[in-house]
Protein backbone atom coordinates (compact mmCIF):
# COMPACT_ATOMS: atom_id res chain seq x y z
CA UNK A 1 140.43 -54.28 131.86
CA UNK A 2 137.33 -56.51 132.81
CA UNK A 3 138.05 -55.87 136.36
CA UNK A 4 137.66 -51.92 137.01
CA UNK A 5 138.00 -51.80 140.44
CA UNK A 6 141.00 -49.45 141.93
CA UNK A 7 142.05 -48.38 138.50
CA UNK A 8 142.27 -44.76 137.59
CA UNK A 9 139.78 -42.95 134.73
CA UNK A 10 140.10 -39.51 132.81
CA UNK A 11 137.15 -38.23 131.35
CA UNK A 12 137.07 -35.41 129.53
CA UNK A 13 133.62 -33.38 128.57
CA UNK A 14 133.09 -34.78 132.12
CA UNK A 15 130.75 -31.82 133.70
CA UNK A 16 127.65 -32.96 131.91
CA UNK A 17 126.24 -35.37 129.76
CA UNK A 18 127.84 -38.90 128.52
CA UNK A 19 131.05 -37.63 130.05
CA UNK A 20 129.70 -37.16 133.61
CA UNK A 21 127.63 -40.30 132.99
CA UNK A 22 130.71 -41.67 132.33
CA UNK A 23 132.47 -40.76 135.26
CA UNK A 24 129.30 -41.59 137.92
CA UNK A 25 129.32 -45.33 136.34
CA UNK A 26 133.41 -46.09 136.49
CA UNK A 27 132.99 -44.85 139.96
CA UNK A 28 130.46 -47.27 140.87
CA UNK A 29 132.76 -49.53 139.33
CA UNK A 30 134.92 -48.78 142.18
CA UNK A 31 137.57 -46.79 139.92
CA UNK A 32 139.07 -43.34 140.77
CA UNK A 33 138.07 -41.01 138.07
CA UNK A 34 139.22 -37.55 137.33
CA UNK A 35 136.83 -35.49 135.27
CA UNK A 36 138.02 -32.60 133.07
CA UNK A 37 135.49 -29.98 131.70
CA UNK A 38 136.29 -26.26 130.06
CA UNK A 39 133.92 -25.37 132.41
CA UNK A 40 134.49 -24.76 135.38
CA UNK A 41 131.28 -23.91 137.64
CA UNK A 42 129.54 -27.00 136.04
CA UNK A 43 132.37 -29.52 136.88
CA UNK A 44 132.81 -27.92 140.55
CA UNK A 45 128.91 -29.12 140.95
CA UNK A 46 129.22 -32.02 139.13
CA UNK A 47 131.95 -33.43 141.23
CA UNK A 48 131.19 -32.08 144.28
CA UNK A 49 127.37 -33.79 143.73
CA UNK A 50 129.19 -37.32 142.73
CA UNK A 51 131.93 -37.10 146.02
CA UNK A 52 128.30 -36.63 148.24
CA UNK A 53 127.43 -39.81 146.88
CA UNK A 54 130.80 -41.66 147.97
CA UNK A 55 132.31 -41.62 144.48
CA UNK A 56 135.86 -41.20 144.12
CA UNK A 57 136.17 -38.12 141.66
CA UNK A 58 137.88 -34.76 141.21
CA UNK A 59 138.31 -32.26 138.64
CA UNK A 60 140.55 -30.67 136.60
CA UNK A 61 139.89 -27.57 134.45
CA UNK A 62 141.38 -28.35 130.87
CA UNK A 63 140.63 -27.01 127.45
CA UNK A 64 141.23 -29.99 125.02
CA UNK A 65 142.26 -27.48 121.96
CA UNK A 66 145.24 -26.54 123.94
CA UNK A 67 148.17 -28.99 124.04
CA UNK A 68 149.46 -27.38 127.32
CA UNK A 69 146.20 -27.78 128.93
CA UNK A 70 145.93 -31.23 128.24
CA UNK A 71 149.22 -32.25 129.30
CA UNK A 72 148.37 -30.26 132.18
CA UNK A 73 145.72 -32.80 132.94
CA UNK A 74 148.13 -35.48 132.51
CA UNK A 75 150.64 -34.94 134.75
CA UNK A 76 148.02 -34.10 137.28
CA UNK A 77 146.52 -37.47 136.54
CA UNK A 78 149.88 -39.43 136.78
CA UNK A 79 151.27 -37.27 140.22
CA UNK A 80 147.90 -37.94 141.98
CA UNK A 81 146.93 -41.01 141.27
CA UNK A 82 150.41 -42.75 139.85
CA UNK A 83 148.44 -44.66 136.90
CA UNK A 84 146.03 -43.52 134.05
CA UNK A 85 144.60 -47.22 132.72
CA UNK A 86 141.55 -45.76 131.32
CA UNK A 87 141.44 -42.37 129.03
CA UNK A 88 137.91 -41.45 127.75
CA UNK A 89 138.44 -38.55 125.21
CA UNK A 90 134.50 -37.76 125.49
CA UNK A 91 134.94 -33.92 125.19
CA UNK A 92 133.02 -32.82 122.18
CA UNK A 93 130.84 -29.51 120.92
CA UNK A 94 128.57 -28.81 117.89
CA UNK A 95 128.60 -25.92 115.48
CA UNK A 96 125.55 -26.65 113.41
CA UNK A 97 122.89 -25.68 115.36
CA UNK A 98 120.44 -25.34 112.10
CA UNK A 99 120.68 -26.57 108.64
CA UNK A 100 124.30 -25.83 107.13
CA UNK A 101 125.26 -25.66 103.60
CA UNK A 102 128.57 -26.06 102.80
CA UNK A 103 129.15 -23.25 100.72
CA UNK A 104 128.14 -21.42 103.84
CA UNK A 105 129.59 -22.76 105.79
CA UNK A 106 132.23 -20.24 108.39
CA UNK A 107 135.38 -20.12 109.31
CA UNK A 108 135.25 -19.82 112.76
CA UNK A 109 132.43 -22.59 112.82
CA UNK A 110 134.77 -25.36 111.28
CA UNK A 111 137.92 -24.47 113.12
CA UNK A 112 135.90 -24.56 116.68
CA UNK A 113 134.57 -27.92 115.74
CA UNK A 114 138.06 -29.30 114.62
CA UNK A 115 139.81 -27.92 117.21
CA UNK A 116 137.30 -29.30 120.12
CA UNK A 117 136.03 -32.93 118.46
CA UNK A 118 139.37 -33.65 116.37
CA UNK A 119 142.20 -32.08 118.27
CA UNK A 120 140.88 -32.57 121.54
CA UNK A 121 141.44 -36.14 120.50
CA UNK A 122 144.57 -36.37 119.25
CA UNK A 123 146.01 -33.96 122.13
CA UNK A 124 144.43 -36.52 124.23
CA UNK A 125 146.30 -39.44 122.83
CA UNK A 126 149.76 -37.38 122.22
CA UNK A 127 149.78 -36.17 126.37
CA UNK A 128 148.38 -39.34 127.69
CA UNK A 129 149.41 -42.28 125.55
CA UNK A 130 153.56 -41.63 125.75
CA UNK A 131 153.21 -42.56 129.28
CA UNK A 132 150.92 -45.25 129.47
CA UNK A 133 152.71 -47.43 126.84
CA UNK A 134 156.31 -46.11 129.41
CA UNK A 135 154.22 -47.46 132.32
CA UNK A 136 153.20 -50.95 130.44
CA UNK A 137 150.23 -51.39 132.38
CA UNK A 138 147.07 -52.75 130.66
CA UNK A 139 144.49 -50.07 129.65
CA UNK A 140 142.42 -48.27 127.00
CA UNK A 141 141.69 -45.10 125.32
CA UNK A 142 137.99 -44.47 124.28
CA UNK A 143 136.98 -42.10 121.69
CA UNK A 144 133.75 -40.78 121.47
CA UNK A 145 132.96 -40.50 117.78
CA UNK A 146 129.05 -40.30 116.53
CA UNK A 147 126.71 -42.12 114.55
CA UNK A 148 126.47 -38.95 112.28
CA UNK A 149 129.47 -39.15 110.47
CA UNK A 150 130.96 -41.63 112.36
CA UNK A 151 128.85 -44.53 110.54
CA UNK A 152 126.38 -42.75 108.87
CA UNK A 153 125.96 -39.16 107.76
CA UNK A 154 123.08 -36.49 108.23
CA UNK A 155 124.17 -34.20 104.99
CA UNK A 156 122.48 -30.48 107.13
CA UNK A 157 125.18 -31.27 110.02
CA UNK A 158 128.40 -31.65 107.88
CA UNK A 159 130.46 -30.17 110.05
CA UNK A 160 130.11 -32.08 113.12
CA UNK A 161 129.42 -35.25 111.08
CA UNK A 162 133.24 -34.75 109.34
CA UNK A 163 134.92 -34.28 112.65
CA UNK A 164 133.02 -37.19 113.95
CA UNK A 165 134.27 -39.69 110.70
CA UNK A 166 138.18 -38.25 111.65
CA UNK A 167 137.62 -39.45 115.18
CA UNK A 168 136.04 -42.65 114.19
CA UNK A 169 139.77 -42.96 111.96
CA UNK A 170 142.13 -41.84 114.07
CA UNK A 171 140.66 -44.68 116.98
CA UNK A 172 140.95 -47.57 114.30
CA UNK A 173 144.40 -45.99 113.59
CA UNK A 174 145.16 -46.07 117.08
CA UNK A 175 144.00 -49.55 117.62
CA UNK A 176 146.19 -51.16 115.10
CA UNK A 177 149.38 -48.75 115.56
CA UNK A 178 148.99 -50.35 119.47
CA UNK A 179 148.33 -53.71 118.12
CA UNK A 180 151.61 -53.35 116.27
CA UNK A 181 153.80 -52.18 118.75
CA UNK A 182 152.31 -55.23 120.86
CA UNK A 183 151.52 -52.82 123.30
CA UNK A 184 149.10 -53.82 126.67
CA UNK A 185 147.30 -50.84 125.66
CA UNK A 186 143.87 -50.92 123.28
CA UNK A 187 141.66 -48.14 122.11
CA UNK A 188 137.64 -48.29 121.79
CA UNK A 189 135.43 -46.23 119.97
CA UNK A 190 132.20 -44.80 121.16
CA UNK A 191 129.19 -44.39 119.49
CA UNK A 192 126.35 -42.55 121.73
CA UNK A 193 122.67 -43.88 120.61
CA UNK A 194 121.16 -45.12 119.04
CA UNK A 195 118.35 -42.60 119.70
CA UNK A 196 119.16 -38.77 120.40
CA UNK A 197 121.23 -38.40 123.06
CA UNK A 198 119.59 -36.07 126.13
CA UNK A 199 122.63 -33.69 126.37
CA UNK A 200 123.30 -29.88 125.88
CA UNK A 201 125.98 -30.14 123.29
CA UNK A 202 123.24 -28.06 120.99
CA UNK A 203 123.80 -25.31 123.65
CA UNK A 204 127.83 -25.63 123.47
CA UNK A 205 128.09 -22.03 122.17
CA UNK A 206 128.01 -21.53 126.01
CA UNK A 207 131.64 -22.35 125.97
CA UNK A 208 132.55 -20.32 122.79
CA UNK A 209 135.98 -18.69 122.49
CA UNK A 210 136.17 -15.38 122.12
CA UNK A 211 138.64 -15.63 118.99
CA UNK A 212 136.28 -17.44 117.15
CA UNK A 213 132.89 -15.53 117.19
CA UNK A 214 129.86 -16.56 115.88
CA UNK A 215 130.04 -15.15 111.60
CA UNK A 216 126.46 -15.61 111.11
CA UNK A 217 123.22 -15.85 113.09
CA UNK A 218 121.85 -19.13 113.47
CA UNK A 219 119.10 -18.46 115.91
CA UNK A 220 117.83 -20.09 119.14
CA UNK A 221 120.10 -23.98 119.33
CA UNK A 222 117.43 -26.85 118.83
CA UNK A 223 116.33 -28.33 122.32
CA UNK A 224 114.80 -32.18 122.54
CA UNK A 225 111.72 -30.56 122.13
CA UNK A 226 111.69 -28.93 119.06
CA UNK A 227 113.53 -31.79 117.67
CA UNK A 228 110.37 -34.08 118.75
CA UNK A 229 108.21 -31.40 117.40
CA UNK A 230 109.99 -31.66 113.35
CA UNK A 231 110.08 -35.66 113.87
CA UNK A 232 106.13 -35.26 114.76
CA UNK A 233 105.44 -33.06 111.95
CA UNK A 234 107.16 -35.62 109.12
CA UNK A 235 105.31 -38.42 111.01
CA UNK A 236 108.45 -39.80 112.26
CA UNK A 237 108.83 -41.68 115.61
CA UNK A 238 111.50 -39.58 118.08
CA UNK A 239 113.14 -41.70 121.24
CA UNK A 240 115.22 -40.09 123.13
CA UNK A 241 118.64 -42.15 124.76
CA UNK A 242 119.97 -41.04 128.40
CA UNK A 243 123.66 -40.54 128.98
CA UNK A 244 123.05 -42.85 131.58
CA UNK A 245 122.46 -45.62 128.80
CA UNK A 246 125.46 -44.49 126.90
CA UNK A 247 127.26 -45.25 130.24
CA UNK A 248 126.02 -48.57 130.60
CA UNK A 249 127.07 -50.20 127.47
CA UNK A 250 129.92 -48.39 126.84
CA UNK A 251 131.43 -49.32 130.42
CA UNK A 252 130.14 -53.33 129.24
CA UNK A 253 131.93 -52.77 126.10
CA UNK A 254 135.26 -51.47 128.40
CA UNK A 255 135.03 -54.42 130.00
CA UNK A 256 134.39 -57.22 127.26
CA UNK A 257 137.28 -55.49 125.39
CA UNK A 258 135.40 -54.61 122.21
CA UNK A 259 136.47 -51.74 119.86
CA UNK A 260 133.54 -50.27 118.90
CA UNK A 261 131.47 -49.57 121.60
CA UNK A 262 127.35 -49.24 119.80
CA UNK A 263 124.10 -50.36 121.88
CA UNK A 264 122.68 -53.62 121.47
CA UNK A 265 122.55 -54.59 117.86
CA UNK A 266 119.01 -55.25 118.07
CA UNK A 267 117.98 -51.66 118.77
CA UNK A 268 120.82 -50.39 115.86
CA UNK A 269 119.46 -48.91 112.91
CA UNK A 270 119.79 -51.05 109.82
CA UNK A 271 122.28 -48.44 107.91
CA UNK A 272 123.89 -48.17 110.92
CA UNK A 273 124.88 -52.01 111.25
CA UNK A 274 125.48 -52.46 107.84
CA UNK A 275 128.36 -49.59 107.61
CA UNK A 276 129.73 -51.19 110.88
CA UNK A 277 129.57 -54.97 109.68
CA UNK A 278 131.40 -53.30 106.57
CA UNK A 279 134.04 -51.65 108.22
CA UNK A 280 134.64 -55.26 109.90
CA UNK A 281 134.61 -56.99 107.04
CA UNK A 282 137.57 -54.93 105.15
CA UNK A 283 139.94 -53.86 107.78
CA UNK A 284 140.77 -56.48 110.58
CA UNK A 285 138.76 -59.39 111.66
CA UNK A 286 139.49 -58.70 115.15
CA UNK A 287 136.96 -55.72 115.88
CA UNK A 288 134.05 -57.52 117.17
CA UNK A 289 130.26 -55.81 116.78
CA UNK A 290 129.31 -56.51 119.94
C-alpha cells in the first residue's frame, strides 16, 4: 500500500471532519474514494465541492448501525469500482455532551454510541473484509478509535471513551486474525490528536434516531470555544488539531504500513506514549510506534 495511486478508498463519516479530510487527501493521492455519510445534504456538498476540485469521489448514503446498509455500500463499492484496497471505518458520534456519571447514565445514550462507534465497525469489517481477503489483493482496514479510551481515559466521557477502547480491540484483533490467515490484507488503527480535534461530532445529535430519543437534557453540546474557555479558567493550555492534520499522518502511516496510526511522538502526551509503548511491549513486537 505505499503506492496509493489508482486504488480505490471507502470512507465512512466521510461528509465532514477527519472522514472528509480523509477522503480530500487519498484523492490527492490519486486514489478513487467513495465517501459514505448518514447524512445526506452534507455529503452531496461535500463531494460535489471535492469533484470541483478534480478529485475522484462519490457518495453513498449508508447508516453504519444497519448491516444492510453497509453491505449496501459494499457492493456499490465492488460493482463501481471492481476493488476496495483501502476501508477507513471513520464513522463515529458522541453521546456525552456534558459530564456523565455512570449511574446516570441512559439507555438510549449507550446503545446510540455502541451501535454508531462499535457496530459501525464491525459491520464494516463483516460486509467489506469477506471480499477483500476473496479478491487477494493487498490492502487495509483503518479504524478510527480515540485517545480517550482508546489509550487513555477521560472518566466524565465514559461512554464514548468505552466504545473507543472496543474499537481500539477489535483492530488489534483484526490485525493478528489477518496475520494468521497470512492474508495480503492488514488493519491500522487511528488515533485523531493529539490536541482536540476541530470537528462537529459534539453536535452529532443532529443525526439522532428517532427510536432512541434523548432521556435527559444535557443542554447546549460544547463547541471549541467553550472548551478553550474551561481549559483557560483551570490555567490549562488548549491547541486545537485540524482534520486536515489527522489526514496527513494517518495517510503517512497508510503508507509506511504501521498499525497504529498517532502523530509524531514528539508532540504525544507522555500517558499517551507510555500506554502505547505498553501495549507494544505485551502483545506482538511487530506494531511499530511510529
Amino acid at each position: 500500500m505505499n503506492d496509493l495511486t489508482g486504488r480505490v478508498a471507502v470512507v465512512t463519516g466521510g461528509a465532514s471532519g477527519v472522514g472528509r479530510a480523509l477522503g480530500a487527501r487519498f484523492a490527492r493521492e490519486g486514489m478513487r474514494v467513495v465517501l459514505a455519510d448518514v447524512e445526506k445534504g452534507a455529503l452531496e456538498a461535500t463531494v460535489a465541492d471535492l469533484c470541483s476540485g478534480g478529485a475522484d469521489v462519490s457518495g453513498f448514503v449508508c447508516d453504519v448501525s444497519d448491516l444492510a446498509s453497509v453491505k449496501s455500500l459494499a457492493a456499490h463499492c465492488f460493482d463501481s469500482h471492481g476493488a476496495v484496497h483501502l476501508l477507513c471505518n471513520n464513522a463515529g458520534i458522541g453521546t456525552d455532551e456534558t459530564r456523565t456519571m455512570l449511574w446516570d447514565s441512559t439507555d438510549n445514550d449507550w446503545k446510540w454510541a455502541l451501535a454508531v462507534n462499535v457496530w459501525g465497525v464491525l459491520n464494516g469489517i463483516r460486509a467489506f473484509v469477506p471480499e477483500m481477503l476473496k479478491r487477494g489483493e493487498p490492502g487495509r482496514i483503518v479504524n478510527t478509535s480515540s485517545g480517550n479510551g482508546g489509550l487513555v481515559l477521560i472518566p466524565t466521557t465514559p461512554i464514548y471513551a468505552t466504545t473507543k477502547s472496543a474499537v481500539s480491540t477489535i483492530t488489534e484483533a483484526l490485525h493478528l486474525q489477518l496475520k494468521l490467515v497470512r492474508s495480503k490484507l492488514e488493519a491500522s488503527v487511528l488515533y485523531p490528536g493529539p490536541h482536540v480535534v476541530a470537528t462537529n461530532i459534539f453536535a452529532a445529535a443532529r443525526n439522532r434516531p428517532a427510536d432512541l430519543p434523548q432521556e435527559r437534557a444535557t443542554g447546549k453540546p460544547p463547541t471549541l470555544d467553550d472548551l478553550r474557555g474551561w481549559a483557560e479558567k483551570a490555567g490549562r493550555k488548549f491547541e486545537v488539531t485540524t482534520p486536515e492534520e489527522v489526514a496527513d499522518y494517518a495517510c503517512d502511516g497508510i503508507r509506511a504500513g504501521r498499525f497504529y496510526l498517532l502523530p509524531e511522538s514528539a508532540d504525544m502526551d507522555a500517558r499517551i506514549r507510555a500506554r502505547v509503548e505498553g501495549v507494544l511491549a505485551r502483545r506482538d513486537p511487530e506494531l511499530q510506534l511510529g
